[in-house]
Protein backbone atom coordinates (compact mmCIF):
# COMPACT_ATOMS: atom_id res chain seq x y z
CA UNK A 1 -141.65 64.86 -18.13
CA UNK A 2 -139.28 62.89 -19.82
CA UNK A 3 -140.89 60.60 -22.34
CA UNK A 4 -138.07 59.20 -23.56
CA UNK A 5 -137.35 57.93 -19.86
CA UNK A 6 -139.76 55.17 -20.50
CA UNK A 7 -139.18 54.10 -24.13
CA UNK A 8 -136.78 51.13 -22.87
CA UNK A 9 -138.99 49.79 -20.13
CA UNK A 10 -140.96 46.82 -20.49
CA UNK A 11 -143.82 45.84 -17.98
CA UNK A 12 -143.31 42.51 -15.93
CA UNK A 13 -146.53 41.67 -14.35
CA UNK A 14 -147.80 38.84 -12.46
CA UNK A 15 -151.16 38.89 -11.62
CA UNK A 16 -152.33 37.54 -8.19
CA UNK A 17 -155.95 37.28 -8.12
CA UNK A 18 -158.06 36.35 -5.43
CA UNK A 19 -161.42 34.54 -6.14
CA UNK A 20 -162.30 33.82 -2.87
CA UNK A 21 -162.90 37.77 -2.32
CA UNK A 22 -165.57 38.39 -4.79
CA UNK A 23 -169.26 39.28 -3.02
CA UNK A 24 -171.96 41.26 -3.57
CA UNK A 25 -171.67 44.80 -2.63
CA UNK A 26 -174.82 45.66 -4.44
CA UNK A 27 -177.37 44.79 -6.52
CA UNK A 28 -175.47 46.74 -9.23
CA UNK A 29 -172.12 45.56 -9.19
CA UNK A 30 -169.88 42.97 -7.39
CA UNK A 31 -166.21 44.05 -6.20
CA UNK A 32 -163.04 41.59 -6.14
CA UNK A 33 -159.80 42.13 -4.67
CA UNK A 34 -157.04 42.03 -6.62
CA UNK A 35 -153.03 41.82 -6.22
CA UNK A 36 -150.96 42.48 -9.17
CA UNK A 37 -146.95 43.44 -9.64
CA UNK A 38 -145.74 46.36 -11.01
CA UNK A 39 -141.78 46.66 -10.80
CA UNK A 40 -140.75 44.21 -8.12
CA UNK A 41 -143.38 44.99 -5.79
CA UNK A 42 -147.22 43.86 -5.05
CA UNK A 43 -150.08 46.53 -5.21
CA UNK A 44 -153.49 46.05 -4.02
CA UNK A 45 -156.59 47.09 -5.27
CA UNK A 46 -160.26 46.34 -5.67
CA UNK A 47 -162.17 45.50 -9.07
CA UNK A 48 -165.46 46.78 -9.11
CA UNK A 49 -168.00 45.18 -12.24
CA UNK A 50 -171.47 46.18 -12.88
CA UNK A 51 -173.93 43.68 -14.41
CA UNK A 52 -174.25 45.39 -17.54
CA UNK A 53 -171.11 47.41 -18.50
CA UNK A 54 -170.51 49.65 -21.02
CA UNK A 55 -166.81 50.97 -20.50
CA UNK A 56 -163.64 50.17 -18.03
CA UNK A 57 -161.79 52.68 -16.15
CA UNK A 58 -158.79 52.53 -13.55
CA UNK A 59 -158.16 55.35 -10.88
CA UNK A 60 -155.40 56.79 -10.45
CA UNK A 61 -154.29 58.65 -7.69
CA UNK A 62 -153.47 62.44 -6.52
CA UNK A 63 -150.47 63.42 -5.02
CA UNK A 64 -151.46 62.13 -1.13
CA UNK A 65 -150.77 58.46 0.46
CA UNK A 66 -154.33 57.49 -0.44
CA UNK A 67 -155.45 54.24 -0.47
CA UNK A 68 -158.39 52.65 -2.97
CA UNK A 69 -160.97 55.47 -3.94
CA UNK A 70 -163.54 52.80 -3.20
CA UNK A 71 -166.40 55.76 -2.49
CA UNK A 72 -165.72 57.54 -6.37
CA UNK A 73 -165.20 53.65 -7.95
CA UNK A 74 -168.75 52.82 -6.34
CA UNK A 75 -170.13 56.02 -8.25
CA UNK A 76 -168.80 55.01 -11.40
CA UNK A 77 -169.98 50.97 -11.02
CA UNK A 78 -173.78 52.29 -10.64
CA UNK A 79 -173.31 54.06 -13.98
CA UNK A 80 -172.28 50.81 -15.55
CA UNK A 81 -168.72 51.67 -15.93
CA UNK A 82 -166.46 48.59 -14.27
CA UNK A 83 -163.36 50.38 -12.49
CA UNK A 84 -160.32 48.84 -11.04
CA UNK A 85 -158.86 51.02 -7.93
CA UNK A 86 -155.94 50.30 -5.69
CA UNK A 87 -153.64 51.91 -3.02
CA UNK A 88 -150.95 53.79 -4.27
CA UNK A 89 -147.52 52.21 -3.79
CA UNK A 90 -146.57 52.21 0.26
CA UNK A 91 -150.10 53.17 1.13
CA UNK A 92 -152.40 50.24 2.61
CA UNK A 93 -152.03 46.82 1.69
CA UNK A 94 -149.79 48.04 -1.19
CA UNK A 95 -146.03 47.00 -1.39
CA UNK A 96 -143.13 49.75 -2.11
CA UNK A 97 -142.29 53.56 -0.57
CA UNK A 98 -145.01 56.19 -0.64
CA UNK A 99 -142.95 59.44 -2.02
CA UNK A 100 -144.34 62.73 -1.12
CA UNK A 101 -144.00 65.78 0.75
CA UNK A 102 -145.14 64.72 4.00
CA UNK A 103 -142.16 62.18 4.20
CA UNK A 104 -140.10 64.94 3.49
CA UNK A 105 -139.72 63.72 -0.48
CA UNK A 106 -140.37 65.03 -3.76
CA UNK A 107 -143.15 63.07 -5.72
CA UNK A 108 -143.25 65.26 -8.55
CA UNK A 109 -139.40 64.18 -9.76
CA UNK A 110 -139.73 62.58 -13.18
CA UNK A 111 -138.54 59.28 -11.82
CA UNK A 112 -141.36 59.60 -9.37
CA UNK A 113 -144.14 59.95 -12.28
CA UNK A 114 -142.55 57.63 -14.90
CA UNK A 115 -142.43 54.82 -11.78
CA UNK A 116 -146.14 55.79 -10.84
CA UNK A 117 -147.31 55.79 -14.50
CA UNK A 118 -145.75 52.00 -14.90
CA UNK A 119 -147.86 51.57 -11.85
CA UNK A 120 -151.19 52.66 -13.57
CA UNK A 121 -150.29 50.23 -16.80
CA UNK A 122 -150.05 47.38 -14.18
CA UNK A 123 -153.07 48.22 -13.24
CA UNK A 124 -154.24 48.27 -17.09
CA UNK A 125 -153.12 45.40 -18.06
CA UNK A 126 -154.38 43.63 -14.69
CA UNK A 127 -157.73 44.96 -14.60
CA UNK A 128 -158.04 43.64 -19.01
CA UNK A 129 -156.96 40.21 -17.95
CA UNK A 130 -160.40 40.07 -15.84
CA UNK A 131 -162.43 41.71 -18.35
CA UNK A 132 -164.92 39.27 -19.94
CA UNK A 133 -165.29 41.68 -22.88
CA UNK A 134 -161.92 41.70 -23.99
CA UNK A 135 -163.27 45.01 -26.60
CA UNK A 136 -164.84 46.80 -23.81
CA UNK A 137 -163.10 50.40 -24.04
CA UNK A 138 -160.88 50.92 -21.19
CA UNK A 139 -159.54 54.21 -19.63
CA UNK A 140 -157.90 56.36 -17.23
CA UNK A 141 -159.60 58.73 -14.65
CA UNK A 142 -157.67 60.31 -12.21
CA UNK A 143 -156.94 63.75 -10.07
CA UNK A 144 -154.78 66.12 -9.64
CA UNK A 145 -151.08 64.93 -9.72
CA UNK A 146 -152.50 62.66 -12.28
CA UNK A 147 -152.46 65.07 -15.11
CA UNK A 148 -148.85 64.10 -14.89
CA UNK A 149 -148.92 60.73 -14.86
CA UNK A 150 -151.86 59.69 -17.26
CA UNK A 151 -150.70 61.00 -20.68
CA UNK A 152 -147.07 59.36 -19.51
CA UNK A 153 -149.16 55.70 -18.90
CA UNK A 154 -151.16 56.06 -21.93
CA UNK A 155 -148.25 57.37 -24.26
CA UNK A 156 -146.97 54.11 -23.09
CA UNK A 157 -150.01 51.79 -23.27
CA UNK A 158 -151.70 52.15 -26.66
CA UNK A 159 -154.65 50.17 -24.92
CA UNK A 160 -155.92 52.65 -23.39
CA UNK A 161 -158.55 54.41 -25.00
CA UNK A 162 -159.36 57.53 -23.34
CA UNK A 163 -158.60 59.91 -20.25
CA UNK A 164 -161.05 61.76 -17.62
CA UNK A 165 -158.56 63.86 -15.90
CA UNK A 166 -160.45 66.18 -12.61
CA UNK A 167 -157.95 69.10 -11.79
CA UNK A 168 -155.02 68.32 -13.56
CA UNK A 169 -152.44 70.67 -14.55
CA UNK A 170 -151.30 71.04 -18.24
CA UNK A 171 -148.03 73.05 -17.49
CA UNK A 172 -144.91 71.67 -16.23
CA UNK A 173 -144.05 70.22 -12.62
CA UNK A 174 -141.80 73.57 -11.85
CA UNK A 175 -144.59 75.96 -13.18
CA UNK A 176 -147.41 74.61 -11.22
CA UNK A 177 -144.83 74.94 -8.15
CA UNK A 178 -144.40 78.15 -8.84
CA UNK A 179 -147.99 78.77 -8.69
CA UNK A 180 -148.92 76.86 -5.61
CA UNK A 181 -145.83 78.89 -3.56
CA UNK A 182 -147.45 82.05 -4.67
CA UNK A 183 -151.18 81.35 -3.74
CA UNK A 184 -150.04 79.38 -0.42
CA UNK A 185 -152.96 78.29 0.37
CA UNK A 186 -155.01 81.40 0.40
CA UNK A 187 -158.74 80.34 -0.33
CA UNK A 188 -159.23 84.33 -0.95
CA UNK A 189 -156.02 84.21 -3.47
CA UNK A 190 -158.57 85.38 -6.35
CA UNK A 191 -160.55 87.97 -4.37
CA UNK A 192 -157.02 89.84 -4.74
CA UNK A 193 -155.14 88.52 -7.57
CA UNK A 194 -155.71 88.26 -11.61
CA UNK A 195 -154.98 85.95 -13.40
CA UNK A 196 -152.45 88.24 -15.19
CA UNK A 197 -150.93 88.27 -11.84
CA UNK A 198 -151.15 84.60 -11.51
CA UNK A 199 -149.73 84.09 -15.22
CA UNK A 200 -146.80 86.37 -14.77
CA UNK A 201 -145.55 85.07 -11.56
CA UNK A 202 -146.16 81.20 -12.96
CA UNK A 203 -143.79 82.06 -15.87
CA UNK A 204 -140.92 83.82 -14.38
CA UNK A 205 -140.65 83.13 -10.76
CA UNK A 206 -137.68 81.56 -9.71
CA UNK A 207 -137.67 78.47 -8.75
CA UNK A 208 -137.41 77.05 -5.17
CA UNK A 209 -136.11 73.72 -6.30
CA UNK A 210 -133.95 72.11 -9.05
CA UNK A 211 -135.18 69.58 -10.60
CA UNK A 212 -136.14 68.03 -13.59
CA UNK A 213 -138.99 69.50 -15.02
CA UNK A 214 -141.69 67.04 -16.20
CA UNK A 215 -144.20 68.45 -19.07
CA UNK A 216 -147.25 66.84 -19.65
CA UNK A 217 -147.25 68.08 -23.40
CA UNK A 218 -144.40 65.93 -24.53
CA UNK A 219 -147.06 62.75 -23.85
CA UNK A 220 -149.82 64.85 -24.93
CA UNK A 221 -148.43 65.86 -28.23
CA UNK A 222 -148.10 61.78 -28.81
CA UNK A 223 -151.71 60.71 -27.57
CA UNK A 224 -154.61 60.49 -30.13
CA UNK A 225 -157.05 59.40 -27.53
CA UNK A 226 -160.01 61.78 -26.42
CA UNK A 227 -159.42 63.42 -23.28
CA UNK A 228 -161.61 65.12 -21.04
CA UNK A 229 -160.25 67.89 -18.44
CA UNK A 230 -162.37 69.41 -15.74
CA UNK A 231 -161.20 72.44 -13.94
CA UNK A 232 -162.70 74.60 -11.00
CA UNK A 233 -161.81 78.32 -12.09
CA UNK A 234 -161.14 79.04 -8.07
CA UNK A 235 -158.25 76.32 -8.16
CA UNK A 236 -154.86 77.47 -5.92
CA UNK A 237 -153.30 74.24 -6.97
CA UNK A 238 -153.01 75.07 -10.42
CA UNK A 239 -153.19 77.87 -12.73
CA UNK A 240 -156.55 77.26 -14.43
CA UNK A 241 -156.47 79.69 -17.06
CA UNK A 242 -152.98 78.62 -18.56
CA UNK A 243 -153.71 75.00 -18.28
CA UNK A 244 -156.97 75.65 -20.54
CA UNK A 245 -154.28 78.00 -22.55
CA UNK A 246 -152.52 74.88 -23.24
CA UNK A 247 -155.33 72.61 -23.77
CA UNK A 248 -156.87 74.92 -26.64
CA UNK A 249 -153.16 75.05 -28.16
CA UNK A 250 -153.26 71.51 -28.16
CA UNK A 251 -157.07 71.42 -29.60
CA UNK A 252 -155.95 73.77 -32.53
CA UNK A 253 -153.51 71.09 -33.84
CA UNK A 254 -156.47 68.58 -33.71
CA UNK A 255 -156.14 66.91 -30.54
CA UNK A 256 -159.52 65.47 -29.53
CA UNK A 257 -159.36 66.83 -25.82
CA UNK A 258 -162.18 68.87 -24.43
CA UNK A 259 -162.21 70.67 -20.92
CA UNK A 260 -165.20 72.50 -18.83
CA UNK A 261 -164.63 75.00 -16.67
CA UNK A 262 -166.70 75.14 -13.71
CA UNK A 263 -166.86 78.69 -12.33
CA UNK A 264 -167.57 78.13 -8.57
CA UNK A 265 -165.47 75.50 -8.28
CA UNK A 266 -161.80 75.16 -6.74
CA UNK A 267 -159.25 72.34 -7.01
CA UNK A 268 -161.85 69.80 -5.75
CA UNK A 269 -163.66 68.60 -8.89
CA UNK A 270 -165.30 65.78 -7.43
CA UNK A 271 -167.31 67.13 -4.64
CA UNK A 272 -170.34 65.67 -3.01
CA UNK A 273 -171.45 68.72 -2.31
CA UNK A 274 -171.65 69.00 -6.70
CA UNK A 275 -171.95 66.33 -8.73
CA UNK A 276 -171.85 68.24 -12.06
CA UNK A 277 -168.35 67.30 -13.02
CA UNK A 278 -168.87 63.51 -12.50
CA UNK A 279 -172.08 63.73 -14.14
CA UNK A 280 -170.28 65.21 -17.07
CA UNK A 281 -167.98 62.71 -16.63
CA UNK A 282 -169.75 60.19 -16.60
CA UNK A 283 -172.09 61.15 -19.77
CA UNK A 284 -168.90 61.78 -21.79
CA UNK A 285 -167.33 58.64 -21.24
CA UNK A 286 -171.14 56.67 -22.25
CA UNK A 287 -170.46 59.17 -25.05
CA UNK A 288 -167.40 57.86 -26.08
CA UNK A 289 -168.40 54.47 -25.96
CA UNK A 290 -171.50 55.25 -28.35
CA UNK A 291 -169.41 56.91 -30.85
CA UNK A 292 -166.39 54.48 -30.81
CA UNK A 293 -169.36 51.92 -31.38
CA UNK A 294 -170.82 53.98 -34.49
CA UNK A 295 -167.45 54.30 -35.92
CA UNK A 296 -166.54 50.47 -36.11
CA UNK A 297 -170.08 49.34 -37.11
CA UNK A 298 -169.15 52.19 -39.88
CA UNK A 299 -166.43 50.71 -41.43
């Protein structure tokens, strides 16, 4: 990552909304549809809002064409936390190219993540302009891929006020590469490997591509937002292990990021099948609000 790349850019939103779309999903919450711009094109998305809300949150995406994570946003609403989520650009009713692998493309290039990032500010800045509570703490949550593309947007955004990031790597684009070639998709990869192993090859293996490299530590190192990682130590996406390495690095020079590590789990944090992680999640975020709350009525 390149955070200089984005030091000269200026968001130009417009902000269609749609009133006419707003119903009751639930007794809960209510959801509205939304169109917003983020550079030149039109993304489309969904607001959820409870009736009593505590904190904000936008989604943002992993590295597949998916559209609105309207299942996970309807988690979050019943816990009182409002949550604007919309398909990623050239998915759904969104404008603009989807970039990925399976269109034959790289969506890990640092123009790729910068441009997605921007995308996730739109959403930001959209998603306050609906807010009644203009103070009501608003964050990022996202998977994966996102671990990329967060710190970028919020190095970028100073009003965003924390992160909840499920499975997302702390090393660089070309190291987690590295990784994922050497696991190839082998759920048994840690019935026969270490993580010495793992380490060793995520260091020094040469590289199958040339590109770029984009390190989520540059934003990192910039953010003094609280940050919450959650990692499945089975993961064959990422290298769990260093990415915690990282994290407590980061920690040491007062960061205020936290991580668990959930033993049985692999790169897919936010399971039906367990809930832990987004009840953590959840609590931490209701967490944050309390003690942002404490510390203004403080001073």
């Amino acid at each position: 990552m390149n955070n200089n790349f984005f030091s000269n850019f200026f968001l130009c939103l417009f902000l269609i909304v749609l009133p006419e779309m707003v119903f009751p999903q639930s007794s809960d919450f209510t959801i509205q549809d939304v169109k917003f711009e983020s550079q030149g094109i039109t993304l489309a998305g969904s607001i959820l809002m409870p009736k009593k809300t505590l904190a904000a949150v936008v989604i943002v995406h992993g590295s597949d064409p998916v559209k609105r994570e309207m299942e996970f946003a309807k988690r979050l609403a019943k816990e009182g936390i409002a949550v604007l989520t919309y398909d990623k650009r050239g998915v759904g009713e969104s404008e603009g190219v989807y970039v990925g692998p399976t269109v034959g493309t790289n969506n890990i290039d640092t123009t790729n993540l910068n441009l997605l990032s921007q995308d996730a500010n739109s959403a930001v800045k959209t998603f306050q302009s609906q807010l009644k509570n203009k103070k009501l703490p608003i964050g990022l949550v996202g998977f994966s891929q996102a671990g990329w593309i967060m710190p970028i947007a919020a190095s970028n955004n100073p009003q965003i006020n924390f992160m909840v990031l499920f499975s997302c790597p702390t090393i660089t684009t070309l190291e987690q590469l590295r990784f994922q070639f050497y696991t190839n998709g082998n759920n048994n990869f840690w019935e026969n490997h270490t993580d010495s192993d793992a380490r060793e090859h995520t260091k020094n293996d040469p590289d199958k591509y040339q590109f770029t490299a984009t390190d989520p530590k540059t934003s990192l190192n910039t953010l003094s937002i609280p940050g919450l990682w959650l990692f499945g130590e089975k993961d064959i996406q990422i290298p769990v292990k260093l990415c915690i390495e990282q994290l407590n690095t980061l920690k040491a020079q007062g960061k205020p990021f936290e991580y668990t590590l959930f033993p049985k789990l692999g790169h897919n944090t936010v399971s039906d099948n367990d809930t832990t992680p987004f009840d953590i999640s959840v609590q931490w975020i209701k967490q944050h609000v309390f003690n942002s709350k404490k510390t203004k009525a403080s001073k």
